[in-house]
C-alpha atoms as a PDB file:
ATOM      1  CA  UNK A   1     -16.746-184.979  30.112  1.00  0.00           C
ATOM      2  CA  UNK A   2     -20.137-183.683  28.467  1.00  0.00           C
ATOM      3  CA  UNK A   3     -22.600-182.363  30.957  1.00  0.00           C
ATOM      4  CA  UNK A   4     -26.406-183.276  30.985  1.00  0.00           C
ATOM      5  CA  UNK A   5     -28.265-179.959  31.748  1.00  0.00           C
ATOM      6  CA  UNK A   6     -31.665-181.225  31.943  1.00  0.00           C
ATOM      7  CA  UNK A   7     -31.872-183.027  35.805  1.00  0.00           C
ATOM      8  CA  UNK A   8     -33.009-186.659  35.423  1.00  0.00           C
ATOM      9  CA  UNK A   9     -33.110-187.127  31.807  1.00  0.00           C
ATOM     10  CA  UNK A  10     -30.890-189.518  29.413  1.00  0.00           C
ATOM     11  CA  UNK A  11     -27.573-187.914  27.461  1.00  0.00           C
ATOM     12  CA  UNK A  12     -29.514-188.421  24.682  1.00  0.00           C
ATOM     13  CA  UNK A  13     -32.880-186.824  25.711  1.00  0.00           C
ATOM     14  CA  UNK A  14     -33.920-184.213  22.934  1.00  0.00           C
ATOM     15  CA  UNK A  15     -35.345-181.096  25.474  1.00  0.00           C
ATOM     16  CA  UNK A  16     -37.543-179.577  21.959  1.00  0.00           C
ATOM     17  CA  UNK A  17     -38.768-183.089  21.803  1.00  0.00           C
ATOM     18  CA  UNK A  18     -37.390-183.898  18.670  1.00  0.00           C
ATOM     19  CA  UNK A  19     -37.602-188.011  17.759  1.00  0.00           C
ATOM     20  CA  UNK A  20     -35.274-189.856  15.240  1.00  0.00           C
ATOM     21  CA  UNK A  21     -37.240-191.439  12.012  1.00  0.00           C
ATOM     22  CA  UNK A  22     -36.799-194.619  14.266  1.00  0.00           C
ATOM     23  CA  UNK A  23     -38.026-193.237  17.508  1.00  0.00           C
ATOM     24  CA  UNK A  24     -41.213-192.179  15.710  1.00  0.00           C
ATOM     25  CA  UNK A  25     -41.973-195.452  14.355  1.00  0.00           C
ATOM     26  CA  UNK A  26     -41.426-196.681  17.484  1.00  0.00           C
ATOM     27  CA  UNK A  27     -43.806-194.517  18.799  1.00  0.00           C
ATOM     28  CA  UNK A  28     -46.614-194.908  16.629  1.00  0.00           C
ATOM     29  CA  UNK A  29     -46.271-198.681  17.106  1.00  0.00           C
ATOM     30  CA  UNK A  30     -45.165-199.382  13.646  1.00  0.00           C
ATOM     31  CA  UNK A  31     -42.335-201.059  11.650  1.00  0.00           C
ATOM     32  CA  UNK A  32     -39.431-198.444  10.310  1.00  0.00           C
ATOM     33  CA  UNK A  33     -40.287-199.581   6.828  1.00  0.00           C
ATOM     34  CA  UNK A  34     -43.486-198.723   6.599  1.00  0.00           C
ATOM     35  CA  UNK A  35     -42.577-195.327   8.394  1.00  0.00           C
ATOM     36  CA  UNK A  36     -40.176-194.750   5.597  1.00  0.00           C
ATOM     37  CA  UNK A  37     -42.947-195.882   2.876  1.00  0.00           C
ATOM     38  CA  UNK A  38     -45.234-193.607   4.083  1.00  0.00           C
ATOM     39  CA  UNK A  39     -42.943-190.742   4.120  1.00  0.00           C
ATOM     40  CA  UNK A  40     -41.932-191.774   0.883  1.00  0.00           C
ATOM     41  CA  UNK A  41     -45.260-191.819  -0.373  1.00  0.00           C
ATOM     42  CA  UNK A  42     -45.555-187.982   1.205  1.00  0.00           C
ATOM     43  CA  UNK A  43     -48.221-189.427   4.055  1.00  0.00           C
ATOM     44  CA  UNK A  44     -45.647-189.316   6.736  1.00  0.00           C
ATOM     45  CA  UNK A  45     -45.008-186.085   9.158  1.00  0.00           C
ATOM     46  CA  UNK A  46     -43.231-183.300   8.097  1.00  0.00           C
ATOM     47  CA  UNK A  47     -39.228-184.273   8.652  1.00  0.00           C
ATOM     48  CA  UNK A  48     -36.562-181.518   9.768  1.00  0.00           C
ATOM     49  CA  UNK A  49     -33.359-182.727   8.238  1.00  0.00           C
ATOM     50  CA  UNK A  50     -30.241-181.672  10.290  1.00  0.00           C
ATOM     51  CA  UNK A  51     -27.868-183.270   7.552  1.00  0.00           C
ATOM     52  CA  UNK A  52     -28.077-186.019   4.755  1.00  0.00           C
ATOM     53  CA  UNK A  53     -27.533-188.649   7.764  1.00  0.00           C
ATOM     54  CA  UNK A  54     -29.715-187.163  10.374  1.00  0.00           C
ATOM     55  CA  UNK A  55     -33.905-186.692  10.076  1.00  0.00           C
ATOM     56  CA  UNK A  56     -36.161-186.047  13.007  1.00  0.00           C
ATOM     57  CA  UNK A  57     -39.616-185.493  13.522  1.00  0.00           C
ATOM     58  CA  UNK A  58     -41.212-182.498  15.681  1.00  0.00           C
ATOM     59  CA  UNK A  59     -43.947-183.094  18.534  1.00  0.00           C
ATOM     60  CA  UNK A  60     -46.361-180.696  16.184  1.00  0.00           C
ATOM     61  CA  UNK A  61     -44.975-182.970  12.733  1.00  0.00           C
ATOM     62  CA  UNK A  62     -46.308-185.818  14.882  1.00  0.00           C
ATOM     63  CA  UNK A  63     -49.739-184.623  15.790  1.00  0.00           C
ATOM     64  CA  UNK A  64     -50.395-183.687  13.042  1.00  0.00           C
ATOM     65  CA  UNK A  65     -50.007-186.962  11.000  1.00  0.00           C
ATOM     66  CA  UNK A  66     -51.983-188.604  14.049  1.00  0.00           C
ATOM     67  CA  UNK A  67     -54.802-186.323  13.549  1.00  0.00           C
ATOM     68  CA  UNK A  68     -54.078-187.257   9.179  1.00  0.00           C
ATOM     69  CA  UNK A  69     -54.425-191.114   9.820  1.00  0.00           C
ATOM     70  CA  UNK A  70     -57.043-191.000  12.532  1.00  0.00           C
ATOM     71  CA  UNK A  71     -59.116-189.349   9.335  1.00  0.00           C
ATOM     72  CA  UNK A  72     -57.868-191.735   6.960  1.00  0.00           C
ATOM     73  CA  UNK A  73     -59.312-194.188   9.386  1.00  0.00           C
ATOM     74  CA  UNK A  74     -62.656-196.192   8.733  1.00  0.00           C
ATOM     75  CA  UNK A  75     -63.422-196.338  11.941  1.00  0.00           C
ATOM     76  CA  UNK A  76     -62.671-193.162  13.296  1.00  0.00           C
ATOM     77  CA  UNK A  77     -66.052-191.560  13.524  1.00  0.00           C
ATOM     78  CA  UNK A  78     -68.046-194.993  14.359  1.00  0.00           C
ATOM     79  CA  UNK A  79     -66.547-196.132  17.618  1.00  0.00           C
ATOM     80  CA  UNK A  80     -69.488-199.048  17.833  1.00  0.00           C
ATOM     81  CA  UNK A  81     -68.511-200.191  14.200  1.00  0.00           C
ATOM     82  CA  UNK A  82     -65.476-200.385  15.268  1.00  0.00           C
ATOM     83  CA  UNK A  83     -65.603-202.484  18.596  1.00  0.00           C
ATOM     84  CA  UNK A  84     -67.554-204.955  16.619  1.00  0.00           C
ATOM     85  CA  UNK A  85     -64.548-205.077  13.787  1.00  0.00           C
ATOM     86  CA  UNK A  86     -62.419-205.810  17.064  1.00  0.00           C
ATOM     87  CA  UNK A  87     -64.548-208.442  18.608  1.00  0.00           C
ATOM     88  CA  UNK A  88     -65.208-210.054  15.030  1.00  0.00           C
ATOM     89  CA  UNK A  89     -61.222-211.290  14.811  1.00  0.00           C
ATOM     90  CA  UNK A  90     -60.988-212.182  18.101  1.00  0.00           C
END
């Protein structure tokens, strides 16, 4: 029988916040193709690989490719241009 030491959280809860290359896309809200495209293309986060079969992503990997696509974004740094991008395809 395998004991859970952190209270309250799933068997498989990672406690250094470590996410799967699936979890992640999950995450960011986006398919696990274009996760692996974009880490393929070296535009992903940094990935700690445990083994050939097992990637993961770190909370600090993950902010900083946020802070990466928010500045790849058009419409980071014109919030009005882009609520009217928003409201135009509604």
């Amino acid at each position: 029988m395998t004991i859970n030491k952190t209270a309250g959280a799933p068997p498989d809860h990672d406690p250094f916040g470590f996410l799967t290359l699936g979890e992640t896309a999950k995450w960011a809200r986006i398919s696990l193709r274009t996760f692996q495209r974009e880490i393929a293309e070296g535009r992903g986060p940094d990935i700690v690989r445990i083994s050939k079969r097992r990637s993961f992503t770190t909370p600090a990997g993950r902010a900083a490719w946020v802070q990466r696509r928010m500045k790849r974004s058009k419409y980071v740094n014109d919030p009005v241009q882009h609520q009217a991008a928003r409201e135009h395809t509604r």
